[in-house]
Protein backbone atom coordinates (compact mmCIF):
# COMPACT_ATOMS: atom_id res chain seq x y z
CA UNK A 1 0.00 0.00 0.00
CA UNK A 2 3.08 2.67 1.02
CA UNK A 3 3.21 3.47 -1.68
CA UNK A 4 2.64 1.00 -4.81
CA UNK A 5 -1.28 1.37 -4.11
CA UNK A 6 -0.69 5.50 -4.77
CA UNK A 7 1.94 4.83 -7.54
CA UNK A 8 -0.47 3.06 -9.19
CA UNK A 9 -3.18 5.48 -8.70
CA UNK A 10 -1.25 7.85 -10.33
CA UNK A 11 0.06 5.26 -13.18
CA UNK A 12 -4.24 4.67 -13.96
CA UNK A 13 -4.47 8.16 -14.09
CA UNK A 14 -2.31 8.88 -16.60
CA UNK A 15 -3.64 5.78 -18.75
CA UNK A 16 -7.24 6.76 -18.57
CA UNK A 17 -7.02 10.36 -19.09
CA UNK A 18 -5.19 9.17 -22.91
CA UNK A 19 -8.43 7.83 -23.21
CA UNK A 20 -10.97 10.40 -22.50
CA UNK A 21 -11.14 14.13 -24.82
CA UNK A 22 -8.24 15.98 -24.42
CA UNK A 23 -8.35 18.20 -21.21
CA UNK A 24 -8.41 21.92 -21.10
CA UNK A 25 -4.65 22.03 -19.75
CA UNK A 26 -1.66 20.52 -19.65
CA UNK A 27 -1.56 17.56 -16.82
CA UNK A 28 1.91 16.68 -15.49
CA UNK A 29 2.07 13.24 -13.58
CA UNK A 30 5.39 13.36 -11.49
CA UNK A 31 6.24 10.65 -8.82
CA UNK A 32 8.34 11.40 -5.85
CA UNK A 33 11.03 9.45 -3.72
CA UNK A 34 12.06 10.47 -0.27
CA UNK A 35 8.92 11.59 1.23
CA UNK A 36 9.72 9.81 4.07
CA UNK A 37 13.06 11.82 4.60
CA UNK A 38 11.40 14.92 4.34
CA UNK A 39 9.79 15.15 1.43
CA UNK A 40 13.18 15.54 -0.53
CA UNK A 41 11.89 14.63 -4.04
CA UNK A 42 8.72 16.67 -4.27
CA UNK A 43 10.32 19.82 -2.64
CA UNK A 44 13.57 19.57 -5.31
CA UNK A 45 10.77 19.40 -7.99
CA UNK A 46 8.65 22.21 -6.31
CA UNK A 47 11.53 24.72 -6.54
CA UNK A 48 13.13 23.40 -9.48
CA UNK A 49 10.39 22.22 -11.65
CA UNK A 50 10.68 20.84 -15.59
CA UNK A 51 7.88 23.55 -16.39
CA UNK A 52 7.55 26.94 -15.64
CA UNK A 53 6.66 27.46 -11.80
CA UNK A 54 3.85 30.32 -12.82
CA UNK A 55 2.15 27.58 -15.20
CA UNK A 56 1.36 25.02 -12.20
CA UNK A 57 -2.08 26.28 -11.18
CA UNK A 58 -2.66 23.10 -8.76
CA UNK A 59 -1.19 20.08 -7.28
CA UNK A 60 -3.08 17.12 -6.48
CA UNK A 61 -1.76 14.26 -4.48
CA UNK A 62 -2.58 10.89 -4.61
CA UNK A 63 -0.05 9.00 -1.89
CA UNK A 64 -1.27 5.90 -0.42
CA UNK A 65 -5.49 6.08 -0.69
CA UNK A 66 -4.99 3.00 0.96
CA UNK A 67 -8.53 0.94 -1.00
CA UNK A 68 -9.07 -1.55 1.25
CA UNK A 69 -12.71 -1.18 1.01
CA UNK A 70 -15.37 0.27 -1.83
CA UNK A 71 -14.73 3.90 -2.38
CA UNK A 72 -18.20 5.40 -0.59
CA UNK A 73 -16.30 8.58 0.26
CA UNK A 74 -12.96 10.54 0.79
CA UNK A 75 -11.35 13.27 2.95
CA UNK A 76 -9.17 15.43 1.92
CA UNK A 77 -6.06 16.81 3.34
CA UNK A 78 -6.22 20.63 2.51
CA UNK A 79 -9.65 21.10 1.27
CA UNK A 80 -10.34 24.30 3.66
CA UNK A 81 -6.68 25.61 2.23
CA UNK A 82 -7.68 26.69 -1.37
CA UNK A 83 -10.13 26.85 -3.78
CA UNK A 84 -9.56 23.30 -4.81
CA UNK A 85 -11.79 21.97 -1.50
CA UNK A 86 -15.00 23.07 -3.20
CA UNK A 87 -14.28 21.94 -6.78
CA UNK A 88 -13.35 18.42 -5.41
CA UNK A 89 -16.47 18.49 -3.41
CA UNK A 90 -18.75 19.12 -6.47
CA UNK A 91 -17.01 16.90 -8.71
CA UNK A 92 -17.41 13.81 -6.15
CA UNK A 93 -21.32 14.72 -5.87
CA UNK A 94 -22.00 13.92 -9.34
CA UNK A 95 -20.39 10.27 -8.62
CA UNK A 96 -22.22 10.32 -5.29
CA UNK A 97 -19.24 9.90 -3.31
CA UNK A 98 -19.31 11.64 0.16
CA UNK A 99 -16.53 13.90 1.25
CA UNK A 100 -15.98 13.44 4.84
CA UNK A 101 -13.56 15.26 8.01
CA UNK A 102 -9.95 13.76 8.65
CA UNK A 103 -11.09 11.18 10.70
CA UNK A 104 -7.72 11.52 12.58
CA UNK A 105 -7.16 15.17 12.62
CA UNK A 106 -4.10 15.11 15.20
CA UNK A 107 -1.63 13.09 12.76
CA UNK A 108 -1.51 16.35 10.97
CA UNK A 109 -1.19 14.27 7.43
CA UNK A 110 -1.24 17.63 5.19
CA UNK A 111 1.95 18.94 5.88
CA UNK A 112 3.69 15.54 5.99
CA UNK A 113 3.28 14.20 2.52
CA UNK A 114 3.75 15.54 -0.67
CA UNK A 115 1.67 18.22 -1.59
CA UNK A 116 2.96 20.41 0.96
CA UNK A 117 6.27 21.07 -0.77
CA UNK A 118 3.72 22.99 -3.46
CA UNK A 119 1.91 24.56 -0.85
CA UNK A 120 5.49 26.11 0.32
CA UNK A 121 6.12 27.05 -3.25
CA UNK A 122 2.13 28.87 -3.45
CA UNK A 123 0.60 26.17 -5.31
CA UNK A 124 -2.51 25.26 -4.16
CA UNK A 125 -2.92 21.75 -3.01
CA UNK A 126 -5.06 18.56 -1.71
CA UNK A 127 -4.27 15.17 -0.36
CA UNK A 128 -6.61 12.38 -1.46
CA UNK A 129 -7.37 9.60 1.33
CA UNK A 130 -10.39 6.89 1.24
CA UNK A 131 -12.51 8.11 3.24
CA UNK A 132 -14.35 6.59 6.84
CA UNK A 133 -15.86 7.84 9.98
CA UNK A 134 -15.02 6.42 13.19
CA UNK A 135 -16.74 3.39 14.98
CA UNK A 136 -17.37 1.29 11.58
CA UNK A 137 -15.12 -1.59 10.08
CA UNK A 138 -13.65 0.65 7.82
CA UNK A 139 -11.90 2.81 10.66
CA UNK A 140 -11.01 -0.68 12.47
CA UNK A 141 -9.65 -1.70 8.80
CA UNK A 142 -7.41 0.98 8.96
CA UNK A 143 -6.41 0.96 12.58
CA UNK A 144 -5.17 -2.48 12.37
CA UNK A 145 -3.65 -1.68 8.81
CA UNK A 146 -1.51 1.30 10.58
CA UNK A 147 -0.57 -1.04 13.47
CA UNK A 148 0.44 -4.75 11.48
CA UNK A 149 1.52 -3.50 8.70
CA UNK A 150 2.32 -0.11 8.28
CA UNK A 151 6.37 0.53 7.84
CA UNK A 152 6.68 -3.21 7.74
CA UNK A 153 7.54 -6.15 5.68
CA UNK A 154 3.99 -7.23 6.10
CA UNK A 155 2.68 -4.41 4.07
CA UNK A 156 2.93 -7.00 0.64
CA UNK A 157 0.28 -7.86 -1.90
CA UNK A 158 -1.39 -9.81 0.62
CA UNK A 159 -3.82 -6.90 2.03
CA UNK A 160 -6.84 -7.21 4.32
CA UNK A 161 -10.36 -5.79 3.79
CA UNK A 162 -13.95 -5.52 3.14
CA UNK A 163 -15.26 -5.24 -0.97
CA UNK A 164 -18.76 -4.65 -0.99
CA UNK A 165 -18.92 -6.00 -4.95
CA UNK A 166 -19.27 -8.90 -7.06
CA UNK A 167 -16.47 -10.08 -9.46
CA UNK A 168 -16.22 -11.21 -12.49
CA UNK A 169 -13.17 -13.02 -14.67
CA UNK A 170 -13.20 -13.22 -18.05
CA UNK A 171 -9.76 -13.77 -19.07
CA UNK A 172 -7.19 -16.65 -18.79
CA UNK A 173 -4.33 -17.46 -15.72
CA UNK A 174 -6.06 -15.23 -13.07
CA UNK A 175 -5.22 -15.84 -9.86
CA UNK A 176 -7.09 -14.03 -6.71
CA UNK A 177 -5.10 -14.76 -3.71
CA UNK A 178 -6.19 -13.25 0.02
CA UNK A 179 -4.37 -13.52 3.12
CA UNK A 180 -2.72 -16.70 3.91
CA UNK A 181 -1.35 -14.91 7.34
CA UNK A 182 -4.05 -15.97 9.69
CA UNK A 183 -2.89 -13.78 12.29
CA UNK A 184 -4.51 -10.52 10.47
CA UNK A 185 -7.95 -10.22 9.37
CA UNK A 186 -9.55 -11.98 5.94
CA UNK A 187 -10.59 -11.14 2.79
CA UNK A 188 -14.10 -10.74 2.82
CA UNK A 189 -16.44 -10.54 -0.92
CA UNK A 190 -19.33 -9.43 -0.01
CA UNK A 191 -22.77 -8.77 -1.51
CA UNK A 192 -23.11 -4.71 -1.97
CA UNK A 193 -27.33 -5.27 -1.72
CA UNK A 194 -28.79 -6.50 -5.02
CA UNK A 195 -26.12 -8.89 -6.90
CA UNK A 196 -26.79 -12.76 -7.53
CA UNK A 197 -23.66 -14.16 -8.03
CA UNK A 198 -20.42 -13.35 -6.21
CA UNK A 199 -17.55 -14.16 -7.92
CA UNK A 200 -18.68 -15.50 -11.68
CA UNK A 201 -15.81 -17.14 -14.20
CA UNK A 202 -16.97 -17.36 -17.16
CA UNK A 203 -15.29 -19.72 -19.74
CA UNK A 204 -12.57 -17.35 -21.09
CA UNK A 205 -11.13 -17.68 -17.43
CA UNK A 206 -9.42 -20.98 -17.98
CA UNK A 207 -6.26 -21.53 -15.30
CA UNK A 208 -8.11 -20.00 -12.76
CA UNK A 209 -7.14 -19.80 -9.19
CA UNK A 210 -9.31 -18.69 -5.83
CA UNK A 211 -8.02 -19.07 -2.60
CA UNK A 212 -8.16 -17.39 1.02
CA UNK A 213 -11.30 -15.41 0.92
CA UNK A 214 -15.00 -15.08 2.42
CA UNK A 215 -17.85 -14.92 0.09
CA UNK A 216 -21.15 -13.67 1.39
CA UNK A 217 -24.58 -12.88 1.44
CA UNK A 218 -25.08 -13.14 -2.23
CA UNK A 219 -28.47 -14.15 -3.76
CA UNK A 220 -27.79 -16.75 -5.42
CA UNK A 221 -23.84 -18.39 -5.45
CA UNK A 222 -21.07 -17.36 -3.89
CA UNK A 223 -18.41 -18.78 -6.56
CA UNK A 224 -20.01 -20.23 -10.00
CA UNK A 225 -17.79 -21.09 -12.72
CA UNK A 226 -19.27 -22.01 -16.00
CA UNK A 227 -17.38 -24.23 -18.93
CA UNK A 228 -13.66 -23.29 -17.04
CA UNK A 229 -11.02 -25.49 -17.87
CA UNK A 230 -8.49 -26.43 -15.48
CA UNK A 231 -8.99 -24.31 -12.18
CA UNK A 232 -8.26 -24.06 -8.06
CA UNK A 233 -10.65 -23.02 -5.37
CA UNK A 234 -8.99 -23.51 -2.18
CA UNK A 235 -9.58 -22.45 1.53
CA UNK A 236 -12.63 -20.76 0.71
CA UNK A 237 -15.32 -19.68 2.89
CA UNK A 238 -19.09 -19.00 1.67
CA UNK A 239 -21.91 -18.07 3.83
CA UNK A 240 -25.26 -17.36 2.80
CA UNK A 241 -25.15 -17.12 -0.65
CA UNK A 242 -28.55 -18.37 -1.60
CA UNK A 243 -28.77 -21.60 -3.67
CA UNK A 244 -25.11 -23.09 -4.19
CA UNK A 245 -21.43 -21.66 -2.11
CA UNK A 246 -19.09 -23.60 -4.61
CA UNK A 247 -20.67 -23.95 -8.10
CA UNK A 248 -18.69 -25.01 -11.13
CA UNK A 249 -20.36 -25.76 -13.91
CA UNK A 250 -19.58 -27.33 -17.32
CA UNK A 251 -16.61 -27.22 -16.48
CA UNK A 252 -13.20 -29.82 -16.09
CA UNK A 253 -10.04 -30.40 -14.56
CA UNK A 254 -10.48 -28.87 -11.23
CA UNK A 255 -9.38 -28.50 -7.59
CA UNK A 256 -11.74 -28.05 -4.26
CA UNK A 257 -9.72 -28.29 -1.57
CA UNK A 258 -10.10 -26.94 2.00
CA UNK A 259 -13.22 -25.25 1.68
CA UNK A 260 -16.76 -24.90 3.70
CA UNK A 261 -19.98 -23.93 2.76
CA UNK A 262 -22.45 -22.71 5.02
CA UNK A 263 -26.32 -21.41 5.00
CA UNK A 264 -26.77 -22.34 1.44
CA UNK A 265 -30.29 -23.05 0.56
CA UNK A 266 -29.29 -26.29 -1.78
CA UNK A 267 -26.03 -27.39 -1.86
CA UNK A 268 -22.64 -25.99 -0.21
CA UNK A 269 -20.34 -27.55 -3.21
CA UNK A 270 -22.49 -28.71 -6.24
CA UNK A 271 -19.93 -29.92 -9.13
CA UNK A 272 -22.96 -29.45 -12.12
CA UNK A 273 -21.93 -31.16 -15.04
CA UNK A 274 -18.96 -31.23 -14.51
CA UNK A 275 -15.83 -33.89 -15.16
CA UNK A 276 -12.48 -34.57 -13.44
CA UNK A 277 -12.73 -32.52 -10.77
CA UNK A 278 -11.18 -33.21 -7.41
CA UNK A 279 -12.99 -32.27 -4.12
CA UNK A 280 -10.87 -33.53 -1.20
CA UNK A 281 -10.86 -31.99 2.76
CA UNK A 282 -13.83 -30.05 2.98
């Protein structure tokens, strides 16, 4: 997450804005080293920068978001500094995304990252964050996040949460991995209100792997594959996902191992149709 989540942000960006019409000005994308020494890089590029210093009109910094659950809403570091609070604001009311306080005020985040080497320099700026409130999962996400894994080794691909969506794979050799540490919280799928299915393969998602996650609450499977060749689903949980938990089928040369299925209103595992699949220790 510190910082390949925000690195990445920025990297998506860049790629989707080629896509879209050509915006009104320039847009620079610039990523930084040595933050955590002081913010070295962005305050060398703040007073020495590859464009004139009068043409930056804003600065917009997307370090660390940390998405560990649905984006509902954000806060924003340095919204009540410039102009740039309200135009934020408006744009994330036409996606119906909330902006919310700093949730944790006292760690003072805007003039420890990035964008305050630009507000030194009279650029306006604002911080990004996912936003939460305190006293829901999403604030306990992120305590726990700060205190396991934060400046650590532990801080890897391998990330706890809470997705509040369904998935779908439609392409070959995916592989969806969640936490094999079981000393930190799991990775949860879970139904946002109105979806049937939670995690659907359809059969261009040959070589597919699942393993180490919850799937719940979904109307009517938690995992159905349909005409996959050659796939994993191991340690798997899935609770209350109407008909069928586990539910491949069509489909051959497959793996259930270490899985459970629970509050399903016909079968946990159902193999439909299926040949030479394995189902062993669940």
């Amino acid at each position: 997450m510190d910082d390949a989540s925000g690195v990445a942000s920025v990297l998506d960006v860049a790629r989707r804005m080629t896509m879209g019409p050509r915006p009104r000005r320039s847009i620079l994308f610039a990523i930084f080293t040595a933050e955590e020494k002081g913010l070295l890089g962005s305050r060398y590029f703040a007073t020495n920068p590859t464009v004139p210093k009068s043409a930056i009109v804003a600065d917009l910094n997307f370090d660390m978001p940390l998405p560990l659950w649905p984006l509902k809403m954000v806060y924003l570091p340095g919204e009540t500094e410039s102009t740039l609070g309200a135009d934020a604001r408006a744009v994330a009311s036409k996606h119906n995304i909330a902006v919310v306080p700093d949730p944790n005020p006292d760690r003072n985040v805007f003039i420890r990252a990035d964008q305050y080497s630009f507000v030194r320099e009279g650029i306006p700026s604002l911080y990004m964050k996912f936003g939460f409130v305190k006293d829901t999962p999403q604030f306990q996400i992120e305590h726990d996040w700060r205190a396991n894994r934060y400046h650590s080794p532990s801080d890897d691909l391998q990330q706890p949460g809470i997705y509040k969506e369904e998935i779908i794979v439609n392409k070959p050799g995916i592989k969806l991995v969640g936490l094999s540490n079981e000393s930190h919280k799991e990775v949860i799928i879970q139904n946002p209100g109105d979806k049937e299915n939670g995690i659907t393969v359809m059969d261009a998602g040959d070589c597919f792997l699942l393993k180490n996650v919850s799937v719940q609450n979904f109307e009517e499977n938690g995992v159905v594959l349909i005409r996959v060749d050659s796939f994993v689903l191991s340690h798997i949980k899935t609770i209350d996902n109407g008909e069928y938990g586990l539910y491949p089928i069509f489909s051959t040369h497959g793996l259930i191992e270490h899985c459970s299925a629970t509050g399903h209103t016909d079968a946990g595992i159902y193999v439909g149709q299926s040949s030479d699949v394995v189902i062993e220790k669940n």
